[in-house]
C-alpha atoms as a PDB file:
ATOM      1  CA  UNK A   1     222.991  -3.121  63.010  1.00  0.00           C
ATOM      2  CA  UNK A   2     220.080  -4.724  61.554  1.00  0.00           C
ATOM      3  CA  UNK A   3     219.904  -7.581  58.947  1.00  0.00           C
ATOM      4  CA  UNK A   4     217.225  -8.100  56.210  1.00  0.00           C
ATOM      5  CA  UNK A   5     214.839 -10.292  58.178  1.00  0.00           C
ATOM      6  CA  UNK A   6     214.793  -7.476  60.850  1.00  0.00           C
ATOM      7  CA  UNK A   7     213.755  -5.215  58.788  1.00  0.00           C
ATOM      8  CA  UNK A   8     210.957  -7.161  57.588  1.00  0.00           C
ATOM      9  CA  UNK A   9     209.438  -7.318  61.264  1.00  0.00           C
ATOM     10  CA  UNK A  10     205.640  -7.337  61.476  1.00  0.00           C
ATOM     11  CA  UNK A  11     206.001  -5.385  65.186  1.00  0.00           C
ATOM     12  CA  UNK A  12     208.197  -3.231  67.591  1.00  0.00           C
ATOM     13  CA  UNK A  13     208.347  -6.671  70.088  1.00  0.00           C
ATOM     14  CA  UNK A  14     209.310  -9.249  67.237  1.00  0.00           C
ATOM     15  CA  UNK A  15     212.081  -6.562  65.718  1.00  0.00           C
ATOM     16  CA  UNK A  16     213.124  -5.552  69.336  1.00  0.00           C
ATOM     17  CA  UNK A  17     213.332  -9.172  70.714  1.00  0.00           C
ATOM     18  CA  UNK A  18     215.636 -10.469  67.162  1.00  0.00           C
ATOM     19  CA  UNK A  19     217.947  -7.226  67.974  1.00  0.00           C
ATOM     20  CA  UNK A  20     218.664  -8.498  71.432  1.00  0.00           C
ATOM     21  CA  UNK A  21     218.935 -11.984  70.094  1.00  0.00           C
ATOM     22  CA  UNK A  22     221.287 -11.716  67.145  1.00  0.00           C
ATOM     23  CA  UNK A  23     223.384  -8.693  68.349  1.00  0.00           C
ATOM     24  CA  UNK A  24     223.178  -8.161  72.021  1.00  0.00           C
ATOM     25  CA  UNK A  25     221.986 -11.036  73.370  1.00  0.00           C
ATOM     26  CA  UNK A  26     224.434 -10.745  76.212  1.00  0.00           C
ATOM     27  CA  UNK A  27     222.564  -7.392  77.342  1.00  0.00           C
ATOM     28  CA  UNK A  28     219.613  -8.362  77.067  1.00  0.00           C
ATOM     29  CA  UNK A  29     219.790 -11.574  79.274  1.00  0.00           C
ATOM     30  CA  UNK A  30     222.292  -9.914  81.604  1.00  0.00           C
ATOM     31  CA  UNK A  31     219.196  -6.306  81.709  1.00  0.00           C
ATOM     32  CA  UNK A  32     216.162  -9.172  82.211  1.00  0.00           C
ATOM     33  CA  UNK A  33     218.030 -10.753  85.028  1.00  0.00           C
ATOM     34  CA  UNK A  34     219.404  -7.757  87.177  1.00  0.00           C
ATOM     35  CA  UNK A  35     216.202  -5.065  86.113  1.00  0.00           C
ATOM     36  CA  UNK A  36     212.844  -6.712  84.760  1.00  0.00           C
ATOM     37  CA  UNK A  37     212.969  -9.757  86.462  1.00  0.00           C
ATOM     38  CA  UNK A  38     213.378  -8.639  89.866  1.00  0.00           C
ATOM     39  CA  UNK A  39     211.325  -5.737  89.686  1.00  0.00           C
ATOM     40  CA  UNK A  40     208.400  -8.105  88.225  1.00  0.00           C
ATOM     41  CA  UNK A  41     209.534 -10.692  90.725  1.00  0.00           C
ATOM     42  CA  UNK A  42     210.294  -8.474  93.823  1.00  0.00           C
ATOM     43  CA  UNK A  43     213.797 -10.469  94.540  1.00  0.00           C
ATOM     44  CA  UNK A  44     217.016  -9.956  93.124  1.00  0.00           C
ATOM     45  CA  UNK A  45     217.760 -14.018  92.388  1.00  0.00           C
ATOM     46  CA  UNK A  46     215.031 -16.234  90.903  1.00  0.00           C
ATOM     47  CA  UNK A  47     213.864 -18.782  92.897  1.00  0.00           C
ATOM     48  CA  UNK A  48     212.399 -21.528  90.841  1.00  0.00           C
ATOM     49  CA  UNK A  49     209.845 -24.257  92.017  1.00  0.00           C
ATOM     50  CA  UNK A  50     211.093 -27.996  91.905  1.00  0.00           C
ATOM     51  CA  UNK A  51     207.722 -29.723  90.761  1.00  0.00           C
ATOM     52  CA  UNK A  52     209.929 -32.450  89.044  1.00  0.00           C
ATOM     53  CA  UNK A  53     211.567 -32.907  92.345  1.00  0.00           C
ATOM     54  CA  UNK A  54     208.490 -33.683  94.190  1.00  0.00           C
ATOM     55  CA  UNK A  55     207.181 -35.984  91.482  1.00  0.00           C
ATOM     56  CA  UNK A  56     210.295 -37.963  91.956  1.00  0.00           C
ATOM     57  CA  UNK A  57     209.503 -37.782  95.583  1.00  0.00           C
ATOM     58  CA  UNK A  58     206.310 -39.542  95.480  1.00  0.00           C
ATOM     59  CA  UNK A  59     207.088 -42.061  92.464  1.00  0.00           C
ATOM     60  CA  UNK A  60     210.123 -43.513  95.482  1.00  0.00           C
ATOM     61  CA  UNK A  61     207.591 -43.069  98.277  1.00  0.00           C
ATOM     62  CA  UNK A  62     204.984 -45.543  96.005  1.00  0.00           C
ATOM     63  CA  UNK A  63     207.879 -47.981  95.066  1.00  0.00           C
ATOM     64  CA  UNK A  64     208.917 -48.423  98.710  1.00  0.00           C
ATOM     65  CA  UNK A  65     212.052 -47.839 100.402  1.00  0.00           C
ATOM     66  CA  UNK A  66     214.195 -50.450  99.099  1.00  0.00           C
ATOM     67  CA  UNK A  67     213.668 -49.529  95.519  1.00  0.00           C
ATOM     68  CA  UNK A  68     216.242 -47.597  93.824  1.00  0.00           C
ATOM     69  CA  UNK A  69     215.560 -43.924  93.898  1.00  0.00           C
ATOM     70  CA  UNK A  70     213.988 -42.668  91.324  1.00  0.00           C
ATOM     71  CA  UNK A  71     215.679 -39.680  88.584  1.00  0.00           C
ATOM     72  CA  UNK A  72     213.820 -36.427  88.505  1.00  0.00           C
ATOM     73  CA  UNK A  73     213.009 -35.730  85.162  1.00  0.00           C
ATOM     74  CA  UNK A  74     215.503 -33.245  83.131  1.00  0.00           C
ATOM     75  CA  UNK A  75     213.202 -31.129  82.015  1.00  0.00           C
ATOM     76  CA  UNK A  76     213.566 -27.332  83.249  1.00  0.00           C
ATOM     77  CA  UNK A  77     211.184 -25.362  84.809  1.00  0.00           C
ATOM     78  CA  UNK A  78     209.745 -22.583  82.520  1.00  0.00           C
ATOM     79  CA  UNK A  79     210.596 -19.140  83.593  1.00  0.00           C
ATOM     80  CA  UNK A  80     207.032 -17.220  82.855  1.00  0.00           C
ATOM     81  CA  UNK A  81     205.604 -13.950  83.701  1.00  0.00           C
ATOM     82  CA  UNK A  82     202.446 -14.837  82.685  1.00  0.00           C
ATOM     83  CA  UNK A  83     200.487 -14.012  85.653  1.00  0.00           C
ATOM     84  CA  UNK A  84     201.899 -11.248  86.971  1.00  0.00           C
ATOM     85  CA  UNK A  85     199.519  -8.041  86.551  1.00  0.00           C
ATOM     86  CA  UNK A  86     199.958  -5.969  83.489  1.00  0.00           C
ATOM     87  CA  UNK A  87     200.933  -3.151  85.026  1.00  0.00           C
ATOM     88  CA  UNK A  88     204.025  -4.497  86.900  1.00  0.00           C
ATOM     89  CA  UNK A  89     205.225  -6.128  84.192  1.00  0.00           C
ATOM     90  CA  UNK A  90     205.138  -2.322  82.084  1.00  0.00           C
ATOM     91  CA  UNK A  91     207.331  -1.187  85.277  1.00  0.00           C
ATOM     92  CA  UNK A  92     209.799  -3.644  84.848  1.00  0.00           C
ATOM     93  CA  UNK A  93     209.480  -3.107  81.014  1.00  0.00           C
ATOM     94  CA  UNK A  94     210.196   0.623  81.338  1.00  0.00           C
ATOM     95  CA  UNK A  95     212.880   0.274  83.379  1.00  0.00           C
ATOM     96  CA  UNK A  96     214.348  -2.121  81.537  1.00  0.00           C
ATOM     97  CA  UNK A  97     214.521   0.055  78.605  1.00  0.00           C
ATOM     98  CA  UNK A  98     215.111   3.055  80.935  1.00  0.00           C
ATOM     99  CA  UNK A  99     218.852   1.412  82.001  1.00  0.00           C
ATOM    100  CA  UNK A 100     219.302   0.837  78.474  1.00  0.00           C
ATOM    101  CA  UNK A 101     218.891   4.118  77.551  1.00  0.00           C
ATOM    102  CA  UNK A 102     221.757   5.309  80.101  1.00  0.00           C
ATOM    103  CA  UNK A 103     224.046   2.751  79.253  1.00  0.00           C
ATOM    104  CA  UNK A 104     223.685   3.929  75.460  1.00  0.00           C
ATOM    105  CA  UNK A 105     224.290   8.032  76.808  1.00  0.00           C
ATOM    106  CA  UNK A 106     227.477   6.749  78.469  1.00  0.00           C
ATOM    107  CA  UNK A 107     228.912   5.634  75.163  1.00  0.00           C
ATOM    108  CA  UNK A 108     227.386   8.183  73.371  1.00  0.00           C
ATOM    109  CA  UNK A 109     229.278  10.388  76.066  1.00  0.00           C
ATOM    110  CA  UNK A 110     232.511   8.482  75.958  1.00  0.00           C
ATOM    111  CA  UNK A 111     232.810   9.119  71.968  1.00  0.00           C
ATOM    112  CA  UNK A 112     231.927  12.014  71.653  1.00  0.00           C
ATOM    113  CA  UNK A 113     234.437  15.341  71.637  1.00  0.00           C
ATOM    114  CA  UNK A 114     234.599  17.695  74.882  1.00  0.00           C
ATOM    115  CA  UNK A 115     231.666  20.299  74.609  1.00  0.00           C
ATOM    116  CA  UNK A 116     229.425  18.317  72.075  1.00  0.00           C
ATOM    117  CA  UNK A 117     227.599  15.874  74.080  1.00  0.00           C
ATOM    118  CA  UNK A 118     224.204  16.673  74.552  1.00  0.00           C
ATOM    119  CA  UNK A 119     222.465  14.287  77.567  1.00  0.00           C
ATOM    120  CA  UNK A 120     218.829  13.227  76.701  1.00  0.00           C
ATOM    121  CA  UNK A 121     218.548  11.713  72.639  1.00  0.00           C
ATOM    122  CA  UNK A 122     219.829   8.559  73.208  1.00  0.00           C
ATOM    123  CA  UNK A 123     217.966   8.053  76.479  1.00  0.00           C
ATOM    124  CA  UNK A 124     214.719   8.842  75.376  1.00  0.00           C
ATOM    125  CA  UNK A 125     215.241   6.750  71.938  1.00  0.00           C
ATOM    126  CA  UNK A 126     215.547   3.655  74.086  1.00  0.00           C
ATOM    127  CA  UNK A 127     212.729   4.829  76.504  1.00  0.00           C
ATOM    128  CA  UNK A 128     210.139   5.451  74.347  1.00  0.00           C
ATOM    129  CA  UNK A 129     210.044   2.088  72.893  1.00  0.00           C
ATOM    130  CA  UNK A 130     208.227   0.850  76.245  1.00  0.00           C
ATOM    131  CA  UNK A 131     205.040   2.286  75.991  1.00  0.00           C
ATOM    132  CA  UNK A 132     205.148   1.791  71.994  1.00  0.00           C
ATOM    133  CA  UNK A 133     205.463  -1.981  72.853  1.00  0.00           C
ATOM    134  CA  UNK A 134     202.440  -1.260  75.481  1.00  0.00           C
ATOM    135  CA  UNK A 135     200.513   0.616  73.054  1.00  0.00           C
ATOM    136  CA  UNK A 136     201.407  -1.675  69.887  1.00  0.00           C
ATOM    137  CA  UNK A 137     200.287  -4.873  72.332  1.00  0.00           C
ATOM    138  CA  UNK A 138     196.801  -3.299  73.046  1.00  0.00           C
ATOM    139  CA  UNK A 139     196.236  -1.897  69.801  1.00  0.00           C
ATOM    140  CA  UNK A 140     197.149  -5.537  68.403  1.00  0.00           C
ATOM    141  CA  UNK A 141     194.947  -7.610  71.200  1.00  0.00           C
ATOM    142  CA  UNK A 142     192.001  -5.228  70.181  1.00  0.00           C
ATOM    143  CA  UNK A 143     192.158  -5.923  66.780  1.00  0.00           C
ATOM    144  CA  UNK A 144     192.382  -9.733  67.206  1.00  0.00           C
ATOM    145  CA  UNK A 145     189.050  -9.528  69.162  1.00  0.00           C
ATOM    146  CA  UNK A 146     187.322  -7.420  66.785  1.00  0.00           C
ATOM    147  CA  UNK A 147     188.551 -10.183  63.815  1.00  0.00           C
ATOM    148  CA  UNK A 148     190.322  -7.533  61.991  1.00  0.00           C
ATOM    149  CA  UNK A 149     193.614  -9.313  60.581  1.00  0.00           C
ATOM    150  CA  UNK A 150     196.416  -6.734  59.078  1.00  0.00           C
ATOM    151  CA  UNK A 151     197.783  -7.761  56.475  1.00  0.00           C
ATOM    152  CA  UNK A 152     202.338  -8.287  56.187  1.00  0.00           C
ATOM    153  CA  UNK A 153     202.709  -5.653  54.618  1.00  0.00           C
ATOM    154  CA  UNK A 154     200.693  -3.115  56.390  1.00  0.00           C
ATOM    155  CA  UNK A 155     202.060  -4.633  59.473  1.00  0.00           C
ATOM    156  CA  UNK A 156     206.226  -4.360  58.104  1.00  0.00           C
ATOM    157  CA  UNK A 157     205.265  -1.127  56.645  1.00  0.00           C
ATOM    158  CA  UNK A 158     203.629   0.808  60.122  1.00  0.00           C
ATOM    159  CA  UNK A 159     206.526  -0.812  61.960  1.00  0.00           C
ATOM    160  CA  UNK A 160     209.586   0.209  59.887  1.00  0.00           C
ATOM    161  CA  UNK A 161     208.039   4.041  59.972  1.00  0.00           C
ATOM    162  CA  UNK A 162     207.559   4.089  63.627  1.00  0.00           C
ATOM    163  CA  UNK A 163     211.131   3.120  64.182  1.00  0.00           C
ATOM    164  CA  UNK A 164     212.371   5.325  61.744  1.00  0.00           C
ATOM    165  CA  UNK A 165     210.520   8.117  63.116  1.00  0.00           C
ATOM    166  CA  UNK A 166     211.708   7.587  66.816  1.00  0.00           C
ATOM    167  CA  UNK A 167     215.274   7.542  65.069  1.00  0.00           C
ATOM    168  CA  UNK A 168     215.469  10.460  62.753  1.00  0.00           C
ATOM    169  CA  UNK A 169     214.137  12.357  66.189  1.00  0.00           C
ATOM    170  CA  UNK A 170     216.322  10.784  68.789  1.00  0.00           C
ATOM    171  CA  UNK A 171     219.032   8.791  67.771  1.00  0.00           C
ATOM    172  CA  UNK A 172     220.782  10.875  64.724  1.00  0.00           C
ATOM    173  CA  UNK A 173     220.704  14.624  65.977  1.00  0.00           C
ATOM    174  CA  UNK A 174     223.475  13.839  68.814  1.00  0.00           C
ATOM    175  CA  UNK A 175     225.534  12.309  65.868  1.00  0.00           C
ATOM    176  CA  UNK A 176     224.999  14.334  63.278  1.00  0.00           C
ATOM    177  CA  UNK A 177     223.545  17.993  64.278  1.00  0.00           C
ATOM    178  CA  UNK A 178     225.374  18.350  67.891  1.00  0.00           C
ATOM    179  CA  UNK A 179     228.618  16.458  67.726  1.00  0.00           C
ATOM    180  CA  UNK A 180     231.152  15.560  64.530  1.00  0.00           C
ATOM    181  CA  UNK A 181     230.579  11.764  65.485  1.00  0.00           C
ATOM    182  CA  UNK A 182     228.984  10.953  61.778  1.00  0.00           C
ATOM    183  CA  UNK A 183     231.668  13.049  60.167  1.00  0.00           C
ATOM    184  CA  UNK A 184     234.272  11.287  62.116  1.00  0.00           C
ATOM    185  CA  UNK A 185     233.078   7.488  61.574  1.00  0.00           C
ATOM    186  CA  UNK A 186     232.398   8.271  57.826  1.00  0.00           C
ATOM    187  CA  UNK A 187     235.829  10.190  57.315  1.00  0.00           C
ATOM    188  CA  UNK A 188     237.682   6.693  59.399  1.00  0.00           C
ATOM    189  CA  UNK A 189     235.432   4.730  56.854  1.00  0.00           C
ATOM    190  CA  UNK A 190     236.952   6.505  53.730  1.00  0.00           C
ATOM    191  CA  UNK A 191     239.965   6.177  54.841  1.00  0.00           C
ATOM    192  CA  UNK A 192     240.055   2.560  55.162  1.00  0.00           C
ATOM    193  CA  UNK A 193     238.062   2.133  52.338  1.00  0.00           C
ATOM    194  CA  UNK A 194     241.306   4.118  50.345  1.00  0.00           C
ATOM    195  CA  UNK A 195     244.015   2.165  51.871  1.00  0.00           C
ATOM    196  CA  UNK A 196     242.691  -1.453  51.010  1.00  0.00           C
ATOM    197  CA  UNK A 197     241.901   0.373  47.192  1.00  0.00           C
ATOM    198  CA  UNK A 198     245.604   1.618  47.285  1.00  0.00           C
ATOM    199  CA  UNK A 199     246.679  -1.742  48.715  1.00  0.00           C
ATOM    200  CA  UNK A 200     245.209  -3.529  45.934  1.00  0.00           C
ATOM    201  CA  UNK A 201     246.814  -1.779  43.191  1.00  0.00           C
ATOM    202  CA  UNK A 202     250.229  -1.909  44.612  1.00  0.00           C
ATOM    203  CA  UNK A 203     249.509  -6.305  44.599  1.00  0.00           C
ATOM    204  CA  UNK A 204     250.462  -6.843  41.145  1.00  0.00           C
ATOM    205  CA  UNK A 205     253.621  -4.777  41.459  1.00  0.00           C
ATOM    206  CA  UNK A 206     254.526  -6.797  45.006  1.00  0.00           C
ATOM    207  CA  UNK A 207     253.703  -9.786  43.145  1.00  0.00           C
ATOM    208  CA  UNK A 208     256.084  -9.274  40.366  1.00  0.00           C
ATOM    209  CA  UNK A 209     258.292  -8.383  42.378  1.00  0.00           C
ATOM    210  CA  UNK A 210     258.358 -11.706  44.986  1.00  0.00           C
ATOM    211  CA  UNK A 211     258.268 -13.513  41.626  1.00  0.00           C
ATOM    212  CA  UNK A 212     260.916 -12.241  40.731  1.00  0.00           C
ATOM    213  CA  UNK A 213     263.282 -12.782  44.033  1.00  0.00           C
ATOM    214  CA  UNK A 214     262.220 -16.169  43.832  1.00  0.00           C
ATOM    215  CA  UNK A 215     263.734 -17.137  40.318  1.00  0.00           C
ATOM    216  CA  UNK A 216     266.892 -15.237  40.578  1.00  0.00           C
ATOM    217  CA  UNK A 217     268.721 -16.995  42.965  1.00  0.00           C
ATOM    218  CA  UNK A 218     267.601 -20.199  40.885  1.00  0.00           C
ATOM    219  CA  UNK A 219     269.218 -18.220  37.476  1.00  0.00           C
END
């Protein structure tokens, strides 16, 4: 589900990062901490430094030993990739992407009907945005050096047909070509969309009628 400021995304990264953000934020903390981060980081848990800790340290050891000791300051350590080499952090980006891609085939498996699943669009849908990001974040710094500045709407424009590209390819054949997914969810759709129509024009008649109970035992 996207809103109407995703849509209006400049680049795959901004519109990827607000989908995690707004709709699966859960995921995507819970995929960073048990796929990129430890495959960019080489250990399962995060260690953190304590600089804070050792500025406390020496702020007591300056103040003497019968001073009070000192608070470390509150501020958190920032969690940053920033010099970790390129090409680990695509690694942990494409396999990243890579379990999000299965986890998106097992639904796809789980609601689909016996005989139409067919393994693969999903997979690759979610895949492929990796080395788009790569691509788009080359193609971007390149520009910037060269002092070429795209303008909004170029930028919304190339980005909304890219993703609708990779989606008319990947993510609606196995719902709409090789299963009766889109028929079903439309078909559940119409049907709820009748009852609450048919439930509406039965209200003035259920109305009347509760009006009604409720004067004649006062008549």
């Amino acid at each position: 589900m996207c809103s109407g400021g995703q849509l209006l995304m400049t680049s795959l990264c901004s519109f990827l990062s607000s989908l995690y953000r707004r709709w699966n934020n859960t995921v995507g903390l819970t995929l960073r901490a048990l796929v990129y981060d430890p495959l960019v980081e080489g250990r399962l848990v995060y260690k953190a430094p304590q600089p804070a800790a050792s500025a406390a340290n020496k702020q007591q050891a300056l103040a003497g030993p019968d001073a009070p000791p000192a608070a470390a300051p509150s501020t958190p350590v920032k969690h940053s990739h920033a010099k970790t080499p390129m090409w680990l952090r695509f690694v942990g980006l494409c396999a990243t992407f890579a379990v999000s891609g299965l986890m998106h085939e097992l639904m796809l498996y789980l609601l689909c009907m016996p005989g139409e699943y067919v393994f693969g669009y999903w997979f690759i849908f979610f895949f492929i945005q990796a080395p788009l990001m790569a691509l788009e974040g080359v193609a971007i710094h390149r520009l910037r050096r060269a002092g070429v500045k795209v303008p909004r709407a170029g930028a919304i424009g190339f980005t909304t047909f890219v993703l609708m590209m990779v989606a008319y390819f990947f993510w609606f054949p196995p719902v709409e070509k090789h299963s009766e997914l889109a028929h079903v969810i439309v078909s559940t759709i119409n049907k709820g969309v009748a009852e609450l129509l048919e439930g509406l024009q039965q209200l003035p008649q259920r109305l009347d009628k509760l009006v009604a109970a409720s004067i004649a035992p006062a008549s």
